[in-house]
C-alpha atoms as a PDB file:
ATOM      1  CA  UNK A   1      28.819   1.716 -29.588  1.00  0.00           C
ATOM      2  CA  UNK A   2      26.947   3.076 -26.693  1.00  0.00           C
ATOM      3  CA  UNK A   3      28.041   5.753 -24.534  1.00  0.00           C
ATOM      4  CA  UNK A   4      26.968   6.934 -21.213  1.00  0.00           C
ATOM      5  CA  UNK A   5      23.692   8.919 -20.163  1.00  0.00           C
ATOM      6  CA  UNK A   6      24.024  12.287 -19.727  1.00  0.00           C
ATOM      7  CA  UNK A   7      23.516  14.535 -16.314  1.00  0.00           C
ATOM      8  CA  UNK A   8      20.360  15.874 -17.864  1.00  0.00           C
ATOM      9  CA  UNK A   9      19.312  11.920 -19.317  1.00  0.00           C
ATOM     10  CA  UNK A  10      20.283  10.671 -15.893  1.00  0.00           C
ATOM     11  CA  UNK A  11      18.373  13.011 -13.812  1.00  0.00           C
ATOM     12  CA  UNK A  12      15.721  12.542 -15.919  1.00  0.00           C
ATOM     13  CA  UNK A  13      16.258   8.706 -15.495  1.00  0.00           C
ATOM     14  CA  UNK A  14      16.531   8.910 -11.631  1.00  0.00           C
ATOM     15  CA  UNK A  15      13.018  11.249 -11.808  1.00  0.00           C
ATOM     16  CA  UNK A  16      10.616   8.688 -13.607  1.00  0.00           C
ATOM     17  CA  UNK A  17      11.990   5.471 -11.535  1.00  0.00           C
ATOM     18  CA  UNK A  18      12.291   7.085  -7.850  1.00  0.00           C
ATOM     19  CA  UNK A  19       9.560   6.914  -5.501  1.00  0.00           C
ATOM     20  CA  UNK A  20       8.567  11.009  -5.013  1.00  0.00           C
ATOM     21  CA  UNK A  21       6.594  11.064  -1.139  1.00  0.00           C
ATOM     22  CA  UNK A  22       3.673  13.041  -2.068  1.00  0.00           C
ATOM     23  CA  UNK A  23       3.454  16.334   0.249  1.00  0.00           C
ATOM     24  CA  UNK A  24       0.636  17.114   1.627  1.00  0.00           C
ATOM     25  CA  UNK A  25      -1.024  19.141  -1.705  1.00  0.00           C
ATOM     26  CA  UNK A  26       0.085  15.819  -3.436  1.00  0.00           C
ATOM     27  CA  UNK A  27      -1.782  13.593  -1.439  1.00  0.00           C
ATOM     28  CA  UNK A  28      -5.159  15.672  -2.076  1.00  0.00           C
ATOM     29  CA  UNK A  29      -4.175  15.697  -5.761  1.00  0.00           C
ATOM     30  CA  UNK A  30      -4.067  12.236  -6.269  1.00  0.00           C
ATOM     31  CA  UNK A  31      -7.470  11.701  -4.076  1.00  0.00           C
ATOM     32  CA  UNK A  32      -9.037  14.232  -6.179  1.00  0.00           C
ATOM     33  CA  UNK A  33      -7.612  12.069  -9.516  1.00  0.00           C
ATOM     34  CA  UNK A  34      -9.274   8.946  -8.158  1.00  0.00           C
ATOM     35  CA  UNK A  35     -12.365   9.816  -7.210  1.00  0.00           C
ATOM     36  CA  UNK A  36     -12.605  11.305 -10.448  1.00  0.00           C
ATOM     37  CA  UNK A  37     -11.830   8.317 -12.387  1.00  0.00           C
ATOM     38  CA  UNK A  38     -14.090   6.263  -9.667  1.00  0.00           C
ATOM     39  CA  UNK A  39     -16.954   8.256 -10.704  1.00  0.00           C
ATOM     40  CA  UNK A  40     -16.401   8.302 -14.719  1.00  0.00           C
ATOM     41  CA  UNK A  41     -15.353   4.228 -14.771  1.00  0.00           C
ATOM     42  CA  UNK A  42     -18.541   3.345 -12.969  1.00  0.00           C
ATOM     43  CA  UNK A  43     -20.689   5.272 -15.344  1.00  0.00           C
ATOM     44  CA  UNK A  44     -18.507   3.161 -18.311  1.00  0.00           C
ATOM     45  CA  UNK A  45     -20.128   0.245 -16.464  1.00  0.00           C
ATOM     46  CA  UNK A  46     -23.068   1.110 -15.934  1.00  0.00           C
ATOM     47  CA  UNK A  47     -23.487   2.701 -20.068  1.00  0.00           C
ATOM     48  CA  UNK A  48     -21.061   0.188 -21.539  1.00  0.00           C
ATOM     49  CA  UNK A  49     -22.687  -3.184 -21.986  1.00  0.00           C
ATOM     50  CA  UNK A  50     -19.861  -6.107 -21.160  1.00  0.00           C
ATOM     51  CA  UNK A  51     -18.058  -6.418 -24.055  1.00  0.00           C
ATOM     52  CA  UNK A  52     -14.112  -5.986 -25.625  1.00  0.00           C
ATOM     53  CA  UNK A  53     -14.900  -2.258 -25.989  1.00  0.00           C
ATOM     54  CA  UNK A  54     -15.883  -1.543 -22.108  1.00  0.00           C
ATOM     55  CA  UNK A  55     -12.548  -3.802 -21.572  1.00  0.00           C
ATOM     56  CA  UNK A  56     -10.536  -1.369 -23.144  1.00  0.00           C
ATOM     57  CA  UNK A  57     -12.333   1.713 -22.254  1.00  0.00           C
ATOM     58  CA  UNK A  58     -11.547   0.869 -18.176  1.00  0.00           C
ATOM     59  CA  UNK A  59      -8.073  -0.765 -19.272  1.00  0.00           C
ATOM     60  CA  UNK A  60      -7.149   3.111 -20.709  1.00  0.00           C
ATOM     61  CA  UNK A  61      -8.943   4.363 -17.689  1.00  0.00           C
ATOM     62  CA  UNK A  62      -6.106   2.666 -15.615  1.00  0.00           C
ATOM     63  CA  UNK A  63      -2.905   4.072 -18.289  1.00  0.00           C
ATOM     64  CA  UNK A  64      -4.794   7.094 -18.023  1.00  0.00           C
ATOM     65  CA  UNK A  65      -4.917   7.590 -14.388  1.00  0.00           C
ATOM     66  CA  UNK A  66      -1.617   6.328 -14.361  1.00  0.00           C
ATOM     67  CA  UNK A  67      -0.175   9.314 -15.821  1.00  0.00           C
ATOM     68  CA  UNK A  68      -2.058  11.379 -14.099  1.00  0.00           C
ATOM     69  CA  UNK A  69      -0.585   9.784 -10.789  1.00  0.00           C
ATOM     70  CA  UNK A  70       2.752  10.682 -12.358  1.00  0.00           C
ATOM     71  CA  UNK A  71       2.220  13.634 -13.468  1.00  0.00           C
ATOM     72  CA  UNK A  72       1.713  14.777  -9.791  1.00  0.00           C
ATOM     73  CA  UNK A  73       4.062  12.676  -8.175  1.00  0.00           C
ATOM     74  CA  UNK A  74       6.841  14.052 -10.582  1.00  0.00           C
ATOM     75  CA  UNK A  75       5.745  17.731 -10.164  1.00  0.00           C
ATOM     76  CA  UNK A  76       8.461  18.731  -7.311  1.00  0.00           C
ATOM     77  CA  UNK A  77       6.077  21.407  -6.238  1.00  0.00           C
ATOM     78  CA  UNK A  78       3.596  18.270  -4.975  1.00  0.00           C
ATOM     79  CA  UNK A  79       6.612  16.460  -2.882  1.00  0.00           C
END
């Protein structure tokens, strides 16, 4: 039997799956996050030889930046 979320679960549930408009902070937070992971996944390919390992390395690059993104976007001081 299932029952229904609660107000903290669906707040929660509204927070990870609406869009947050990043203020103005937020926008140079998530600049700052990218040209970070620019910089560090071109060294990967320019260290890493082609391969399943540099695959993976830029692939958790992505999830990592990713949740970095969130991290900000979520942060209701950075909306």
């Amino acid at each position: 039997m299932s029952t229904a979320p609660t107000q903290e679960e669906q707040e929660d549930i509204v927070n990870r799956f609406t869009y947050h408009t990043p203020s103005s902070d937020g926008v140079g937070k998530h600049a700052a996050l990218t040209n970070g992971f620019v910089m560090l996944a071109g060294q990967v390919v320019a260290i890493c030889p082609p391969g399943r390992e540099r695959s993976l390395v830029l692939t958790k690059l992505e999830e990592a930046k990713f949740w970095a993104s969130a991290a900000v976007a979520r942060n209701p001081e950075t909306r």
